[in-house]
Protein backbone atom coordinates (compact mmCIF):
# COMPACT_ATOMS: atom_id res chain seq x y z
CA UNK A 1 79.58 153.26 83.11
CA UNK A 2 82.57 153.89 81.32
CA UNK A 3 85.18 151.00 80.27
CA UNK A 4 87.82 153.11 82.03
CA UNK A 5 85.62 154.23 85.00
CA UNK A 6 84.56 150.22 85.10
CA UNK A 7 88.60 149.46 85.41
CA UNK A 8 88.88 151.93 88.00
CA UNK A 9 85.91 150.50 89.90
CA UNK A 10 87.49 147.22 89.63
CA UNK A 11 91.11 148.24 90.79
CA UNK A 12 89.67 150.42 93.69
CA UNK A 13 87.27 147.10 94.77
CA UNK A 14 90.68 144.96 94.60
CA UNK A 15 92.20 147.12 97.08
CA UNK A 16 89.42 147.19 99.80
CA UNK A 17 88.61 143.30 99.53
CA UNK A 18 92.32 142.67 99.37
CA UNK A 19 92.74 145.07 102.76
CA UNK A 20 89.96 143.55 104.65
CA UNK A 21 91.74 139.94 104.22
CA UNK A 22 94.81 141.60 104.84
CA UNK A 23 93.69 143.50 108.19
CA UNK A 24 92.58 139.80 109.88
CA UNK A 25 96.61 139.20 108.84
CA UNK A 26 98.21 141.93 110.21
CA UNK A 27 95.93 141.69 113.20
CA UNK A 28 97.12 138.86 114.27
CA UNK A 29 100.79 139.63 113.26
CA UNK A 30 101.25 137.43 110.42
CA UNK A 31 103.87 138.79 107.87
CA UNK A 32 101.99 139.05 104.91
CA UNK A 33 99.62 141.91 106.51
CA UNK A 34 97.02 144.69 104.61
CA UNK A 35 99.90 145.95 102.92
CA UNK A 36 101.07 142.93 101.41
CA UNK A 37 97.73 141.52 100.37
CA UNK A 38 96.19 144.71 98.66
CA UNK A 39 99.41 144.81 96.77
CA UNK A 40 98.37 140.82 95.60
CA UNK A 41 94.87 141.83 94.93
CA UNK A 42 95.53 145.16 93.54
CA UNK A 43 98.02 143.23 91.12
CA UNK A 44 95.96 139.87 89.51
CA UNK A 45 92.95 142.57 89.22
CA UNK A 46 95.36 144.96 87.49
CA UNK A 47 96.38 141.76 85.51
CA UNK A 48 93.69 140.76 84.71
CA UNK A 49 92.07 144.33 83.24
CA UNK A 50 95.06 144.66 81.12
CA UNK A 51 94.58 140.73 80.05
CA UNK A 52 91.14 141.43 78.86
CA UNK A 53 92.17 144.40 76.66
CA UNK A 54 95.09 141.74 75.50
CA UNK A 55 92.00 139.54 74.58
CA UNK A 56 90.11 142.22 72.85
CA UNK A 57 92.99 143.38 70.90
CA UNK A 58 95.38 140.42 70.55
CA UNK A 59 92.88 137.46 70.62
CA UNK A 60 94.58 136.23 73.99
CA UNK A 61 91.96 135.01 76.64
CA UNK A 62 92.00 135.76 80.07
CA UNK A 63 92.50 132.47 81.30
CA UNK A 64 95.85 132.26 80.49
CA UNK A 65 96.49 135.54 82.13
CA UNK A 66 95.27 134.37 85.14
CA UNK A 67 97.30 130.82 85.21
CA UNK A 68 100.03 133.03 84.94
CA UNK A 69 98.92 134.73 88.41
CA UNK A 70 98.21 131.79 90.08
CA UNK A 71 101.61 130.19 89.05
CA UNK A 72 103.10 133.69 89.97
CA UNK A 73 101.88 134.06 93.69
CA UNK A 74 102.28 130.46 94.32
CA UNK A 75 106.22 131.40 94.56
CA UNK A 76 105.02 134.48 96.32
CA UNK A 77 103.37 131.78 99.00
CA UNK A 78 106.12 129.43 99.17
CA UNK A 79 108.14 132.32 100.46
CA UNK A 80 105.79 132.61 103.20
CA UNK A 81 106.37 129.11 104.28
CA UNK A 82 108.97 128.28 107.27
CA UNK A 83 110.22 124.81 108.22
CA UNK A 84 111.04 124.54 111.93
CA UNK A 85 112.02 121.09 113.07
CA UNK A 86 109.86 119.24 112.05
CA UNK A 87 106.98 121.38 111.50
CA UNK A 88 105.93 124.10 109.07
CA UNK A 89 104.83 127.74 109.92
CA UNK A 90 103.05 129.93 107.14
CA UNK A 91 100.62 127.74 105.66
CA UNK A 92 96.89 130.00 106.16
CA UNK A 93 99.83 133.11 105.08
CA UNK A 94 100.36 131.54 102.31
CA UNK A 95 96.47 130.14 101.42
CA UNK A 96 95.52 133.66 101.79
CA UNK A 97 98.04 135.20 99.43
CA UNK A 98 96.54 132.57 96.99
CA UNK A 99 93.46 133.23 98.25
CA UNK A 100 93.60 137.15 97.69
CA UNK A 101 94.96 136.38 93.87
CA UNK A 102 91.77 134.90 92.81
CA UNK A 103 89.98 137.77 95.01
CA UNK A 104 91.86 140.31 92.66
CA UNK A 105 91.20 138.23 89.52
CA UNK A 106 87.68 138.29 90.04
CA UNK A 107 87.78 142.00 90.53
CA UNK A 108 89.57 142.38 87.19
CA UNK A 109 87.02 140.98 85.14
CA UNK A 110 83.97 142.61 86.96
CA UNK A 111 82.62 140.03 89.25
CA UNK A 112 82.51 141.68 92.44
CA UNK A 113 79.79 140.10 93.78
CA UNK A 114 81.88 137.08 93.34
CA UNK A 115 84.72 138.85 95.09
CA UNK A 116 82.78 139.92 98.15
CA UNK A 117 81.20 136.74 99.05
CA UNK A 118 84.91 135.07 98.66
CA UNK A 119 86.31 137.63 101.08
CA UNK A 120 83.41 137.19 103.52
CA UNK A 121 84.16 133.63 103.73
CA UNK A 122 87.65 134.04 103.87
CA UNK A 123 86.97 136.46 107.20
CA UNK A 124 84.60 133.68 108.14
CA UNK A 125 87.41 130.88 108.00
CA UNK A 126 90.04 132.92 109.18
CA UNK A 127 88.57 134.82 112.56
CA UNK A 128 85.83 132.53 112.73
CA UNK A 129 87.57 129.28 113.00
CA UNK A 130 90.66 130.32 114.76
CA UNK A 131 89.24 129.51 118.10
CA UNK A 132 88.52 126.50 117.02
CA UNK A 133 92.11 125.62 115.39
CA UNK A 134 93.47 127.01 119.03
CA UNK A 135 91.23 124.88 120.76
CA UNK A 136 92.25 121.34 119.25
CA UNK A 137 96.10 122.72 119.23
CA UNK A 138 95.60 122.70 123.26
CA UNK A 139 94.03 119.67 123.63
CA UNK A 140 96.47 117.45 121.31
CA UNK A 141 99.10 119.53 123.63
CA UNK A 142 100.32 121.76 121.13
CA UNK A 143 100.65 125.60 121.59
CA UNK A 144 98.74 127.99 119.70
CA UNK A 145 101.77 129.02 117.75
CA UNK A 146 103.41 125.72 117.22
CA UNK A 147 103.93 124.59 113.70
CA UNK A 148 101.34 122.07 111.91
CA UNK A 149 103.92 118.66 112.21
CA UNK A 150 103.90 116.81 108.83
CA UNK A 151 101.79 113.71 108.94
CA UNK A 152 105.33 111.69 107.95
CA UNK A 153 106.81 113.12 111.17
CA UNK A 154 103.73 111.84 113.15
CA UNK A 155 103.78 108.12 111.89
CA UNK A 156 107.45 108.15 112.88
CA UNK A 157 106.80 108.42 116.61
């Protein structure tokens, strides 16, 4: 395969793996939806390509490409996070925008095997435990929706 077909394949993986974490989102109406995290994946693979060409041509590695994403969409996922009282809404919003980064990044450099098993397991933890999560937030008399309460805000009670 071609180096630029290769890129291509690596871009176009980034967007499905980054849509299939980004459908369990939007299915369950959480604001970062498939939109949001293709756009993430599509971008640290994207990233990530053009870092390995800087590599090649500059003698820059990768890996400080891709501290640069994960410093990046950490301010992306602190915008996803709410404080409420004394809770805090957003936090598996904003694991999975950090979450679809290193999806993308693995894309960029080729390792899509790598990239598929990560966004298996990320469907895994996010439809497969939420009836779980929903289970214990009932029985400690919480609603589904209610905010994780900081463990600071617990002891004070």
């Amino acid at each position: 395969m071609s180096p630029e077909l290769e890129e291509i394949v690596a871009l176009a993986v980034a967007v499905v793996l980054g849509g299939i974490v980004g459908l369990e989102r939007e299915i369950n109406g959480k604001p970062a939806g498939i939109r949001t995290n293709i756009l993430i994946c599509l971008g640290a693979a994207a990233f990530t390509v053009v870092s390995k060409h800087l590599g090649t041509d500059y003698g820059t590695g990768t890996g400080r490409m891709a501290a640069g994403i994960v410093a990046g969409v950490g301010f992306l996922g602190a915008g996803a996070l709410i404080q409420e009282g004394s809770g805090v809404h957003g936090l598996t919003t904003a694991a999975s925008i950090w979450l679809v980064a290193s999806i993308g990044i693995a894309c960029g450099v080729g390792l899509y095997r790598l990239a598929a098993v990560v966004t298996l397991l990320a469907l895994l933890v996010l439809f497969g435990l939420l009836p779980l999560t929903r289970r214990i937030r009932r029985k400690n008399g919480r609603a589904a929706n209610t905010p994780q309460r900081r463990s600071s805000d617990l002891q004070d009670q």
